[in-house]
C-alpha atoms as a PDB file:
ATOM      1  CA  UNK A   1      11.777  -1.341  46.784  1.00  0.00           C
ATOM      2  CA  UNK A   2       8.236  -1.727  48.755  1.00  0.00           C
ATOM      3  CA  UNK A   3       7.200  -3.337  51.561  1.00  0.00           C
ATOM      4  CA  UNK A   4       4.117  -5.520  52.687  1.00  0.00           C
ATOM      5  CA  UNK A   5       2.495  -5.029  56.000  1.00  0.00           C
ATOM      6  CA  UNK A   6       5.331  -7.075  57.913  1.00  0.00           C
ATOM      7  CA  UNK A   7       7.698  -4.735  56.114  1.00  0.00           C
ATOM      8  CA  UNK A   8       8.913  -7.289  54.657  1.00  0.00           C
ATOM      9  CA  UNK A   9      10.977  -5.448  51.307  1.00  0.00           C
ATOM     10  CA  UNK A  10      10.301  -6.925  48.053  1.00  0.00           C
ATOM     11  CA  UNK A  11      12.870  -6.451  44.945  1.00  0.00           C
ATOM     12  CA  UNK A  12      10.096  -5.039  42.266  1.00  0.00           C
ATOM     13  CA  UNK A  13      12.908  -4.760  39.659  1.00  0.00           C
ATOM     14  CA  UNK A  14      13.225  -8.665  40.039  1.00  0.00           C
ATOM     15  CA  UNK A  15       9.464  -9.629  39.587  1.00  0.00           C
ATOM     16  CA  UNK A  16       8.439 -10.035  35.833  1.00  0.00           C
ATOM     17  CA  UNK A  17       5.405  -8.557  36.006  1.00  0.00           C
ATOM     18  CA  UNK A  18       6.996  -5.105  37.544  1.00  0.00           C
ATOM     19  CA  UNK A  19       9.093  -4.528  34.705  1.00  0.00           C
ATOM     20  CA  UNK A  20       9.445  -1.330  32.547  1.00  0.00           C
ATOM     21  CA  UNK A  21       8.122  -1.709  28.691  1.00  0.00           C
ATOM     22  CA  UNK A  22      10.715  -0.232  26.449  1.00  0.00           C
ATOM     23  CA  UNK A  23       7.948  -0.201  23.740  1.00  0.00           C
ATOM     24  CA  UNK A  24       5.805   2.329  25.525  1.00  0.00           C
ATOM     25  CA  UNK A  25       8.000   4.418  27.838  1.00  0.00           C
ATOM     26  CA  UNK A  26       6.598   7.694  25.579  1.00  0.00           C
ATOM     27  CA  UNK A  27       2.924   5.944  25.214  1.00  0.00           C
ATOM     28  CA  UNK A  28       1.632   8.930  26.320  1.00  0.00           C
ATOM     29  CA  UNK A  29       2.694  11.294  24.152  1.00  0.00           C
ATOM     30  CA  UNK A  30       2.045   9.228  20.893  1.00  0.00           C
ATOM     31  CA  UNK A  31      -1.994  10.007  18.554  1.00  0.00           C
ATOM     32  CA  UNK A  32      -4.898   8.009  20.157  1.00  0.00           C
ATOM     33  CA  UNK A  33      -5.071   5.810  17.100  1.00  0.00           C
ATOM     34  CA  UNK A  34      -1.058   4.936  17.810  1.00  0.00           C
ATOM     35  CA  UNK A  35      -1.843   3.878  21.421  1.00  0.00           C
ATOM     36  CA  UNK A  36      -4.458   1.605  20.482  1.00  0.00           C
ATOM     37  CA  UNK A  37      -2.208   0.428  18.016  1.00  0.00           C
ATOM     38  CA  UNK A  38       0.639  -0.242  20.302  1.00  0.00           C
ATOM     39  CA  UNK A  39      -1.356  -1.763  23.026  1.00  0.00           C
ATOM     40  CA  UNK A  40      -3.294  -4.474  20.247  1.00  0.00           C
ATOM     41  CA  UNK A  41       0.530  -5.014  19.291  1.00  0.00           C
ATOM     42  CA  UNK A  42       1.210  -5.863  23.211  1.00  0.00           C
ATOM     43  CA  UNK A  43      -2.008  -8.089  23.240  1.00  0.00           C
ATOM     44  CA  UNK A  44      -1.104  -9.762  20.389  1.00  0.00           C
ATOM     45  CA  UNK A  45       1.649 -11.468  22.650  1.00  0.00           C
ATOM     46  CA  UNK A  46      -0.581 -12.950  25.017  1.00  0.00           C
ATOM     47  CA  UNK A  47      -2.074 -16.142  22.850  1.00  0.00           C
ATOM     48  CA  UNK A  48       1.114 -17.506  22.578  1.00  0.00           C
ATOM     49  CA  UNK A  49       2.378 -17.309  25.764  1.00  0.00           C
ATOM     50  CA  UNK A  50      -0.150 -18.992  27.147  1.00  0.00           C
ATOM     51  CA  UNK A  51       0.105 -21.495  24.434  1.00  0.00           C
ATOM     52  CA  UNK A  52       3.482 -22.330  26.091  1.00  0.00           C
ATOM     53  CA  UNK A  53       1.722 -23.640  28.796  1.00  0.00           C
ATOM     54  CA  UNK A  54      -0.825 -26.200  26.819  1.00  0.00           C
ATOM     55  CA  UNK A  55       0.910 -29.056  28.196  1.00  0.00           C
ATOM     56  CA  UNK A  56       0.467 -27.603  31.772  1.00  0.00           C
ATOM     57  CA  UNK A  57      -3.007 -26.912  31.118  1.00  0.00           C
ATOM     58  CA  UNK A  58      -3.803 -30.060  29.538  1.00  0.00           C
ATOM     59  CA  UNK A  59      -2.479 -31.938  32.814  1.00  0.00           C
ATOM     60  CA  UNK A  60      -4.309 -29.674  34.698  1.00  0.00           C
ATOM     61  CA  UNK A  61      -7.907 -30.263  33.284  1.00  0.00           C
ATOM     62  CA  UNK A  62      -7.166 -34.052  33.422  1.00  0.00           C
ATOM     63  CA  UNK A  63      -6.650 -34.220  37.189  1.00  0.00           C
ATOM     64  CA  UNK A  64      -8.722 -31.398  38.110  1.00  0.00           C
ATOM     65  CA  UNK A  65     -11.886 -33.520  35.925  1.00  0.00           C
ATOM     66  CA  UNK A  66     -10.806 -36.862  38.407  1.00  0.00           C
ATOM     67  CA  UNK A  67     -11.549 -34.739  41.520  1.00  0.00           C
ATOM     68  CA  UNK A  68     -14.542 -33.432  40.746  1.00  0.00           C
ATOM     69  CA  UNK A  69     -15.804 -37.408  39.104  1.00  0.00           C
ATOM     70  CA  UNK A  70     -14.832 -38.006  42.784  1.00  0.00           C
ATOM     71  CA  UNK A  71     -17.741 -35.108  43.851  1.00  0.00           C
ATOM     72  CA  UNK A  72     -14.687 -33.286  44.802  1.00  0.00           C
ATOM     73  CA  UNK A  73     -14.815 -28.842  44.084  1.00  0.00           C
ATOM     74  CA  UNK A  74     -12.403 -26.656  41.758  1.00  0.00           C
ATOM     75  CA  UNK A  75     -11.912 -23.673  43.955  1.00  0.00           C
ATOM     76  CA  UNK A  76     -10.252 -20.577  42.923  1.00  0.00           C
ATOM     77  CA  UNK A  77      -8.543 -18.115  45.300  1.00  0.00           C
ATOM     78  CA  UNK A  78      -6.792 -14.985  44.467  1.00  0.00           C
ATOM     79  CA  UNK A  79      -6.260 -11.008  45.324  1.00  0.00           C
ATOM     80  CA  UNK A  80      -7.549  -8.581  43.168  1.00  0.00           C
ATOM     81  CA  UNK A  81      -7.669  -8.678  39.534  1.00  0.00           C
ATOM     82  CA  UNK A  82      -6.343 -12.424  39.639  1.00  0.00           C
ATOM     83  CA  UNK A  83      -9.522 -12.881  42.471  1.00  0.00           C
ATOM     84  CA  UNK A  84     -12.281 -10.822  40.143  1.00  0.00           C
ATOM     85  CA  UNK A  85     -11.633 -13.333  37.338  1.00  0.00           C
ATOM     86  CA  UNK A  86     -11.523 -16.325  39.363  1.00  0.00           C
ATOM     87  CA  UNK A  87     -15.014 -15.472  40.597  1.00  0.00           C
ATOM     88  CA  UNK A  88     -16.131 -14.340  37.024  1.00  0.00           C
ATOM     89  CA  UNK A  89     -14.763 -17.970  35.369  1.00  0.00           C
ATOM     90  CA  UNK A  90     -16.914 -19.754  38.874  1.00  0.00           C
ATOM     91  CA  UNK A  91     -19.835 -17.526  38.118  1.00  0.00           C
ATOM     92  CA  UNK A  92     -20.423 -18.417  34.607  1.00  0.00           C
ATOM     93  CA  UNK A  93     -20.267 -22.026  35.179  1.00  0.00           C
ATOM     94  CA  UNK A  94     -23.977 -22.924  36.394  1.00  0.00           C
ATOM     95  CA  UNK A  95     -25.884 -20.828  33.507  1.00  0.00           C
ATOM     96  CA  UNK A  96     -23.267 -22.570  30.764  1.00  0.00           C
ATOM     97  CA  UNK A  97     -22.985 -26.092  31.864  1.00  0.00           C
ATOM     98  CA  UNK A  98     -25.902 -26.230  34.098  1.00  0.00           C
ATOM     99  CA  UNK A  99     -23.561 -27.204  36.618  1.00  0.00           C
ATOM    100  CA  UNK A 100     -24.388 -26.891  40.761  1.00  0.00           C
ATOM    101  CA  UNK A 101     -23.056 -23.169  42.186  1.00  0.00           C
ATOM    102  CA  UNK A 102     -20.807 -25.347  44.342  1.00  0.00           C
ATOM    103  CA  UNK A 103     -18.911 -27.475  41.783  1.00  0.00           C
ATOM    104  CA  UNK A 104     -16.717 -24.445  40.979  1.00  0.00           C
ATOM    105  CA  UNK A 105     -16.031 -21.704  43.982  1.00  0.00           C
ATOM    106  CA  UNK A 106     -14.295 -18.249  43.121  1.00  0.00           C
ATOM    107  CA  UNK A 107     -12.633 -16.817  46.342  1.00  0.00           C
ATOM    108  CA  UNK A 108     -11.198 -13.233  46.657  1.00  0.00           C
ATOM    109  CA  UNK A 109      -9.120 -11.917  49.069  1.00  0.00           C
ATOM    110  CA  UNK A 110     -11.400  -9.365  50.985  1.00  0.00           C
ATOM    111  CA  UNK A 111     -14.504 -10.865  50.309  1.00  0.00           C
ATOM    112  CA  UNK A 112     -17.589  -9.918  47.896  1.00  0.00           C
ATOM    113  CA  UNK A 113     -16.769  -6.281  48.804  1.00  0.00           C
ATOM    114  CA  UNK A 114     -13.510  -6.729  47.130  1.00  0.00           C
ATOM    115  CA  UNK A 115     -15.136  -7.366  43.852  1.00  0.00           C
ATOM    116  CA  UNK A 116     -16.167  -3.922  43.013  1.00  0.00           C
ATOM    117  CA  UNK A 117     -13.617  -1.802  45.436  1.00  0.00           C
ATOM    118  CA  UNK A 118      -9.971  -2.249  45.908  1.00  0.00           C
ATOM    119  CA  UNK A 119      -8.832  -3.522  49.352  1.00  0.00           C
ATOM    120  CA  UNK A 120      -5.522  -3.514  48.860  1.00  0.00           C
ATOM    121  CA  UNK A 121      -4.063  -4.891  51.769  1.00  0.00           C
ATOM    122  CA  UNK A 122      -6.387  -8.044  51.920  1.00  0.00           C
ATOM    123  CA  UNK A 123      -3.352  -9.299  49.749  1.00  0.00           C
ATOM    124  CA  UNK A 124      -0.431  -9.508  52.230  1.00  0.00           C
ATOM    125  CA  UNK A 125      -2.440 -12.322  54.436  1.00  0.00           C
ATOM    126  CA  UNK A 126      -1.295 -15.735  54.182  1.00  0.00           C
ATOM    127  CA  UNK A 127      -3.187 -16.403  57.106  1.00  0.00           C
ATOM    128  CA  UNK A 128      -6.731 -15.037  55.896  1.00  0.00           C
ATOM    129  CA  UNK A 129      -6.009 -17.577  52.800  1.00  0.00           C
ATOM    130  CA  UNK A 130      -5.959 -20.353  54.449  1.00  0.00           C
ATOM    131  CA  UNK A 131      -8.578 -19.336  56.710  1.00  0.00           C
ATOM    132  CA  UNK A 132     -10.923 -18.655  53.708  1.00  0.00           C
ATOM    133  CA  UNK A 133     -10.338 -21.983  52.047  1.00  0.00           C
ATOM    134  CA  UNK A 134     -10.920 -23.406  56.026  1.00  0.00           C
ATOM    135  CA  UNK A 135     -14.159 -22.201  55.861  1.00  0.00           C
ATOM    136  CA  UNK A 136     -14.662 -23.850  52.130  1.00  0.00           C
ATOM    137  CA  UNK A 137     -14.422 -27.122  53.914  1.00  0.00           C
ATOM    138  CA  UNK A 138     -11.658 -28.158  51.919  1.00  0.00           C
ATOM    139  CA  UNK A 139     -11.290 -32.006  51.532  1.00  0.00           C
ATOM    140  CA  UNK A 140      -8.522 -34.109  49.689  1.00  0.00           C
ATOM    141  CA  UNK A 141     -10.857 -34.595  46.958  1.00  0.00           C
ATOM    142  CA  UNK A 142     -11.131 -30.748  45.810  1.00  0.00           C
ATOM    143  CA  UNK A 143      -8.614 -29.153  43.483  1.00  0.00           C
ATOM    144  CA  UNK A 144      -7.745 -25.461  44.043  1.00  0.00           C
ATOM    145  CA  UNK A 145      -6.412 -23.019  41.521  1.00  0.00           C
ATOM    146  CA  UNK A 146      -4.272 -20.410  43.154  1.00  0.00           C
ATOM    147  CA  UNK A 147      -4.183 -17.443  40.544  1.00  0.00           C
ATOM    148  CA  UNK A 148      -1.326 -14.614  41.177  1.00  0.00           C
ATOM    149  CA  UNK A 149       0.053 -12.834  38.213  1.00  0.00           C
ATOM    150  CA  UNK A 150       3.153 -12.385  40.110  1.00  0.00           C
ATOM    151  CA  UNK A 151       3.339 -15.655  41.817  1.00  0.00           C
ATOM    152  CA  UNK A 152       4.073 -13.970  44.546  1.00  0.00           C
ATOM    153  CA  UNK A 153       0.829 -12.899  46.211  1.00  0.00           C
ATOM    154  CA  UNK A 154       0.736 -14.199  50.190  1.00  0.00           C
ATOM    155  CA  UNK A 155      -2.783 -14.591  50.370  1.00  0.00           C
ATOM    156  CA  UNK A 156      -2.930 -16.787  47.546  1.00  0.00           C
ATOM    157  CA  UNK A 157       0.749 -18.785  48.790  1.00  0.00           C
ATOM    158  CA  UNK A 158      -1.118 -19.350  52.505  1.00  0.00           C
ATOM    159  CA  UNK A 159      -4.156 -20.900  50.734  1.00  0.00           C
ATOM    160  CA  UNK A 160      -2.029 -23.050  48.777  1.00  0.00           C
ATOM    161  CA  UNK A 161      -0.090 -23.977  51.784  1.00  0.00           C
ATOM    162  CA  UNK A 162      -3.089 -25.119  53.653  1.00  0.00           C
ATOM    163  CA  UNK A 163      -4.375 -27.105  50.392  1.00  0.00           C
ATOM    164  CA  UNK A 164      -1.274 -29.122  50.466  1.00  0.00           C
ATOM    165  CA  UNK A 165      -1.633 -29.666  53.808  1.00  0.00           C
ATOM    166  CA  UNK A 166      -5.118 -30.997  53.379  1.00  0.00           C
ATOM    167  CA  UNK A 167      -4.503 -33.264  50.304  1.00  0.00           C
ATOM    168  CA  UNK A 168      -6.213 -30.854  47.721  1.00  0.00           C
ATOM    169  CA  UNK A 169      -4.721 -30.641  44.634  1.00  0.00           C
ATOM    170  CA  UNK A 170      -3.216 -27.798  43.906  1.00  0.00           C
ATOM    171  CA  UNK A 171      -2.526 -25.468  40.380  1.00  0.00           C
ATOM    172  CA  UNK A 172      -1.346 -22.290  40.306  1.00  0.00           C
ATOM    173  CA  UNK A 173      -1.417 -19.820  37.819  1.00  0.00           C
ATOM    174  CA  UNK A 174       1.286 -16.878  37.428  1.00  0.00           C
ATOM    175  CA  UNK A 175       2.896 -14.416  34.633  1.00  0.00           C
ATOM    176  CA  UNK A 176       6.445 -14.743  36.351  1.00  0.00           C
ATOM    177  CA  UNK A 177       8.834 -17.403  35.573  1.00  0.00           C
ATOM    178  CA  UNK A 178      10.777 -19.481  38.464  1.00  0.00           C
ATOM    179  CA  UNK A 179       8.014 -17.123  41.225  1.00  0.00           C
ATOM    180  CA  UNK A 180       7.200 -18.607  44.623  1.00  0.00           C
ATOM    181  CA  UNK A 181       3.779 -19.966  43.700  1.00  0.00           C
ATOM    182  CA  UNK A 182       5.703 -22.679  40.975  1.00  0.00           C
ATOM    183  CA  UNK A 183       7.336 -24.052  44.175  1.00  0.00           C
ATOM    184  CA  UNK A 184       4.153 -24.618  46.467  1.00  0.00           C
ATOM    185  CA  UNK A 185       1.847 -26.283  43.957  1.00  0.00           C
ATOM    186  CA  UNK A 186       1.685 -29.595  41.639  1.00  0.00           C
ATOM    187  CA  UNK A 187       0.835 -28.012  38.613  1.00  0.00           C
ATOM    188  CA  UNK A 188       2.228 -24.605  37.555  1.00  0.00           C
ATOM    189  CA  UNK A 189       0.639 -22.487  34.650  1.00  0.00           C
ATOM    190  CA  UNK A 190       3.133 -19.779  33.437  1.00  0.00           C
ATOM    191  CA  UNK A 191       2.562 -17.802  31.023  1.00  0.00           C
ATOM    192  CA  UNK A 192       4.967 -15.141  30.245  1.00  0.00           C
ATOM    193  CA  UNK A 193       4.086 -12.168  28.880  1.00  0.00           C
ATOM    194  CA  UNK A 194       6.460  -9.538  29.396  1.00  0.00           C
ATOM    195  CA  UNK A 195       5.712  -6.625  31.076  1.00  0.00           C
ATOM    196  CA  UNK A 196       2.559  -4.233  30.739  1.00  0.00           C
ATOM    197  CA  UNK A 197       1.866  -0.897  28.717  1.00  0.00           C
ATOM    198  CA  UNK A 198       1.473   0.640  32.071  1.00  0.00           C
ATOM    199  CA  UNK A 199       4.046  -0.746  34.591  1.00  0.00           C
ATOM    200  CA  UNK A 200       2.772  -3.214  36.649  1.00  0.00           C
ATOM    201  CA  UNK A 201      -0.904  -2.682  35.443  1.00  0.00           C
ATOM    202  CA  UNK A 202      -1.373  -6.536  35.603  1.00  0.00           C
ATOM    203  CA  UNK A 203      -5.376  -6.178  35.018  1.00  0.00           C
ATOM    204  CA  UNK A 204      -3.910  -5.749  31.100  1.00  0.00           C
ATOM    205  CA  UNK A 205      -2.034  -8.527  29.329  1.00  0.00           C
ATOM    206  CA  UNK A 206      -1.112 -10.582  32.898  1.00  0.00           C
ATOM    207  CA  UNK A 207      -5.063 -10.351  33.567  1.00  0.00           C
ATOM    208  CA  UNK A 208      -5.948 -11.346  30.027  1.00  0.00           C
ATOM    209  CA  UNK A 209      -3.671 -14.408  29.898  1.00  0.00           C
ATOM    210  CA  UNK A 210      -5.149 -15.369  33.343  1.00  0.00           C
ATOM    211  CA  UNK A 211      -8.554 -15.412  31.829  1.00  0.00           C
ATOM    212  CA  UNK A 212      -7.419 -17.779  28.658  1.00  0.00           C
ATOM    213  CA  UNK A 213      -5.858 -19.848  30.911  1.00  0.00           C
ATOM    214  CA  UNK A 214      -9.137 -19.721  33.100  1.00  0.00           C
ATOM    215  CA  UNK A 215     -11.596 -20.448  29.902  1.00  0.00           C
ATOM    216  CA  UNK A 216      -9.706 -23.895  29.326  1.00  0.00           C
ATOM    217  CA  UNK A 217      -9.451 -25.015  32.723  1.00  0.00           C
ATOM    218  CA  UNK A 218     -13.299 -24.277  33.529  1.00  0.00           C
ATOM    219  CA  UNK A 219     -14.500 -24.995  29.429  1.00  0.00           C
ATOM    220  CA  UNK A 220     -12.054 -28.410  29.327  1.00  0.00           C
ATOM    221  CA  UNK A 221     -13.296 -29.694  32.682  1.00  0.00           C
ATOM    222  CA  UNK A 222     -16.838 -29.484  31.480  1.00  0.00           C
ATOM    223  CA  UNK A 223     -16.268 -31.269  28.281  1.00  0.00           C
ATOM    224  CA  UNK A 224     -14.114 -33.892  30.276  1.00  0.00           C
ATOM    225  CA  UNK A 225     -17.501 -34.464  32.413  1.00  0.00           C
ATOM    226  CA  UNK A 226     -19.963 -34.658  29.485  1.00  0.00           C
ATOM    227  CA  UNK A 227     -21.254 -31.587  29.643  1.00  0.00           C
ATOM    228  CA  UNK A 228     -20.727 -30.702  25.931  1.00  0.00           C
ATOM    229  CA  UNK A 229     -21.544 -32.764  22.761  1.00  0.00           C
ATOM    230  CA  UNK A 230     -18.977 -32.067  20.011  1.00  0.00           C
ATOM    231  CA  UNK A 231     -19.150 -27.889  20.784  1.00  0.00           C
ATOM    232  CA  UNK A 232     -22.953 -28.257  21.805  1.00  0.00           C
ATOM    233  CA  UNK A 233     -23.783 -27.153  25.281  1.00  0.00           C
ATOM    234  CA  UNK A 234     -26.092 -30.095  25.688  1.00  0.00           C
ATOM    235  CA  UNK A 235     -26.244 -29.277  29.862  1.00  0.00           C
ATOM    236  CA  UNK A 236     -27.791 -25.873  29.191  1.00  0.00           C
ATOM    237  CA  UNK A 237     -30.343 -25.082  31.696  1.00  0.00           C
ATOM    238  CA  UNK A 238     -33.410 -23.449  29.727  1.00  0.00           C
ATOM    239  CA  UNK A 239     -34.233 -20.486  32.193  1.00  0.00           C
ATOM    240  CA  UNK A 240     -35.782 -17.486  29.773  1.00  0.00           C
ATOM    241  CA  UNK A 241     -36.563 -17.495  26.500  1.00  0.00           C
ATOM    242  CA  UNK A 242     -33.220 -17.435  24.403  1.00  0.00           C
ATOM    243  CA  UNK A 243     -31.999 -20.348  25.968  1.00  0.00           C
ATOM    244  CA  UNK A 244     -35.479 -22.210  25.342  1.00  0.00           C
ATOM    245  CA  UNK A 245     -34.819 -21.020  21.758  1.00  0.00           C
ATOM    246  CA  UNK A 246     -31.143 -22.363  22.258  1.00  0.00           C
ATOM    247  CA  UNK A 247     -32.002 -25.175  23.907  1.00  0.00           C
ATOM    248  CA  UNK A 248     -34.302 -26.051  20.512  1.00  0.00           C
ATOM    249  CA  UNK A 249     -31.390 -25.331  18.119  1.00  0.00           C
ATOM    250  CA  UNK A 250     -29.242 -27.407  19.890  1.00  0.00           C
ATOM    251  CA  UNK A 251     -31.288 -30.690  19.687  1.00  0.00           C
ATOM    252  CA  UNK A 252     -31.779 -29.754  15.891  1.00  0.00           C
ATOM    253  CA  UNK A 253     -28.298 -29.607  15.124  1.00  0.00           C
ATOM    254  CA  UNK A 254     -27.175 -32.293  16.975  1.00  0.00           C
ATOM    255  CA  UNK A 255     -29.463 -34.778  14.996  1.00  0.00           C
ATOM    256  CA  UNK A 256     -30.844 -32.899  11.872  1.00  0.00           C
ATOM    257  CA  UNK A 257     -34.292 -32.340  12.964  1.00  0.00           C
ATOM    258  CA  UNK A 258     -36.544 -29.187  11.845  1.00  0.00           C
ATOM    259  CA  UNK A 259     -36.967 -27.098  14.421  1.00  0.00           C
ATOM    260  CA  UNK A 260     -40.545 -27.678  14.657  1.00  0.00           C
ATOM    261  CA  UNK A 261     -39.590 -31.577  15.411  1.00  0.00           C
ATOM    262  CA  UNK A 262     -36.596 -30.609  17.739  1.00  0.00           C
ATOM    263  CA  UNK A 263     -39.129 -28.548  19.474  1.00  0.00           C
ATOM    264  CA  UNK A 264     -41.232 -31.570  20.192  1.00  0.00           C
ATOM    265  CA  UNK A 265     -37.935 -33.922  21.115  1.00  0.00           C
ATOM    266  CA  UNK A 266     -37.137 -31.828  23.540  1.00  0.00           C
ATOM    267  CA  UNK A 267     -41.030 -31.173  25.263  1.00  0.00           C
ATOM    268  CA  UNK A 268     -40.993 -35.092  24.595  1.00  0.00           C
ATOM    269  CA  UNK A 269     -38.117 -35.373  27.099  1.00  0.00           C
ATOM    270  CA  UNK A 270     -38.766 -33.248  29.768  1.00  0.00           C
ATOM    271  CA  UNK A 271     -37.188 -30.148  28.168  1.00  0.00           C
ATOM    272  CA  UNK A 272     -33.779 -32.198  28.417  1.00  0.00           C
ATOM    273  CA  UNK A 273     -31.353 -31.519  26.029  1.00  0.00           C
ATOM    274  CA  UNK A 274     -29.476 -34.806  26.235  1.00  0.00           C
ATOM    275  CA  UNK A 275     -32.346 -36.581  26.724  1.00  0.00           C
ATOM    276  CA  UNK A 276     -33.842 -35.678  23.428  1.00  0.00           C
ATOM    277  CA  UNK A 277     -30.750 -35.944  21.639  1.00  0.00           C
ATOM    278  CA  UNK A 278     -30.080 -39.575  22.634  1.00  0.00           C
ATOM    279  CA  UNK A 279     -33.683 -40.311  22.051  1.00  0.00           C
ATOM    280  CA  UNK A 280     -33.626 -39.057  18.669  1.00  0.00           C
ATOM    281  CA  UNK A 281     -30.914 -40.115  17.398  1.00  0.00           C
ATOM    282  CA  UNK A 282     -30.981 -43.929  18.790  1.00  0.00           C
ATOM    283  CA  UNK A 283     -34.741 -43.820  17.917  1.00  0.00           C
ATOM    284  CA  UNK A 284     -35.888 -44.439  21.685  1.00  0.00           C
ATOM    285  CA  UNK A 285     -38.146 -43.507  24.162  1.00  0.00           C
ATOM    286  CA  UNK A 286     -37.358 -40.751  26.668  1.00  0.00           C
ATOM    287  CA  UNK A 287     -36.816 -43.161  29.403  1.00  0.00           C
ATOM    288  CA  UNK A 288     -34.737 -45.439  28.056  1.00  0.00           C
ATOM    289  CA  UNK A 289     -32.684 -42.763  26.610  1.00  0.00           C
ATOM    290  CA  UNK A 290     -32.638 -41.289  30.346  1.00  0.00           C
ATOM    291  CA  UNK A 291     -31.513 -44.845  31.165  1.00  0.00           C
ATOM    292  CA  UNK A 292     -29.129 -44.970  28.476  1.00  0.00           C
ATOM    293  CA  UNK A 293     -27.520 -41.457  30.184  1.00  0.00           C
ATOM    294  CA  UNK A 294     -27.027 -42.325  33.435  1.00  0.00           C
ATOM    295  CA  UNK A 295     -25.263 -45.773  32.481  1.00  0.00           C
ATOM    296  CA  UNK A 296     -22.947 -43.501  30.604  1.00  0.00           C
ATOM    297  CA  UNK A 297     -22.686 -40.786  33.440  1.00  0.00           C
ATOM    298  CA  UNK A 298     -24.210 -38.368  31.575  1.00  0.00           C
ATOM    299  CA  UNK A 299     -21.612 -38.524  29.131  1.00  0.00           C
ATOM    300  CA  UNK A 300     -23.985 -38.436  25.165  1.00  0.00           C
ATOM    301  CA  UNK A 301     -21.392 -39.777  23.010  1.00  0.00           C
ATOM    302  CA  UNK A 302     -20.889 -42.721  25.181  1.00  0.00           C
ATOM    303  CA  UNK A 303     -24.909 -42.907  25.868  1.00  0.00           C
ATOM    304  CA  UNK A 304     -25.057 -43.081  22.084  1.00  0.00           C
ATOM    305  CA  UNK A 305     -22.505 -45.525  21.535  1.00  0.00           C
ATOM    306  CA  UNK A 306     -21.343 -47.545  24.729  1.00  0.00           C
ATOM    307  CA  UNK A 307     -25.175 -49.763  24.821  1.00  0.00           C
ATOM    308  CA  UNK A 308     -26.448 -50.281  28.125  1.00  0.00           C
ATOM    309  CA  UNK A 309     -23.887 -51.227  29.918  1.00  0.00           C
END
């Protein structure tokens, strides 16, 4: 048994992610090469549990792409590990999609400090996660992503409490089955994958699930909003010289020019990806392929296809 600051006792046996392995009880006394072996076997498991959840996911991205067409936020909050990715999947998001810093919020428990030193009992707060979505502004149109590998976590069940109250919608992400979090939000991601090659080490296969599950939500949302055409990052934002380069390559793949030509597309429209794609490809000025853009929200394919309307 342990206890959180309120002594409250919690049951470790009972929570999934607390579990003993059976397959590497004697992982330390095992040859290097075996315990790489038996921790890529471990790993292995992780795909397909979260591929359990696809439908979950799938649902998620959906609703979570309505709120933010509504200029609503997708805010993650979590403790630890679960909070280090949730800012790492946020942080990524501008220099990929060329997206705004505040479309997509990573919130730890403890604060930037908490990103590079443990504070361990940030955690047991309900209170301070509420508080820190409070200060977030949190409207009905924002969706927030409560990420706790044992579903359990009371920073991360107070911020979800206050997002209900609010209106936000509200996902949650957990490796336990049936766990406290599945009860507080609309949308539960669960991926089960057994317990860890060090006892309750979640940073390991719970953390690694947590950031496939994080890829899809953040990657699918961005597609959902246009931000991609076919696999192409069309929103990248140009900002050193490999992405200019990138930037180039895109536009030349996307409608079969040299990259001399794409070059010259893309000065031709402002250094715009999408803007010298639809250009090029509809045979079009750069304004009227601008036009043709934001009559499609952005969205290529449609700006390509859908006319003018």
């Amino acid at each position: 048994m342990s206890t959180t600051n309120d002594q409250t006792p919690i049951d470790l046996a009972a929570i999934e992610t607390e579990r003993r392995n059976p397959n590497t009880i004697e992982i330390d006394r095992v040859s290097t090469r075996e315990m790489v072996k038996i921790m890529n076997r471990e790993d292995a498991l992780v795909a397909a549990a979260v591929g359990t959840q696809a439908a979950q996911i799938a649902v998620a991205i959906d609703r979570i792409a309505d709120r933010l067409r509504q200029d609503g936020r997708l805010i993650y909050i979590g403790a630890g590990t679960s909070g280090r990715l949730g800012v790492l999947d946020a942080s990524e998001c501008p220099p990929t999609f060329n997206a705004p810093p505040e479309l997509v919020v990573g919130i730890i428990a403890g604060g930037d400090h908490a990103l590079r030193h443990a504070v361990e009992n940030a955690e047991d707060r309900p209170d301070q996660g509420a508080a820190d979505l409070r200060s977030f502004d949190l409207t009905a149109n924002d969706a927030v992503v409560g990420i706790a590998a044992s579903g359990r976590t009371p920073y991360v069940l107070g911020a979800i409490d206050y997002a209900r109250e609010v209106g936000a919608l509200t996902v949650g992400i957990a490796c336990s089955p049936e766990s406290p979090l599945a009860s507080e939000v609309e949308i539960m991601i669960a991926p089960v994958v057994g317990p860890e090659v060090l006892t309750g080490s979640t940073r390991l296969k719970a953390g690694t699930a947590q950031k496939l599950v994080l890829n899809m939500l953040s990657t699918g949302m961005m597609i959902r909003l246009g931000k991609t055409y076919g696999n192409l990052m069309v929103d990248v934002r140009a900002t050193n010289a490999k992405l200019r380069q990138r930037a180039i390559r895109i536009v030349a793949d996307a409608t079969g020019l040299e990259h001399e030509d794409a070059a010259e597309a893309l000065r031709q429209a402002g250094g715009d990806v999408k803007t010298a794609i639809v250009a090029t490809v509809l045979d079009i000025d750069a304004d009227a392929a601008r036009h043709r853009l934001r009559a499609a929200q952005g969205i290529v394919r449609q700006a390509i296809s859908g006319g003018d309307s």
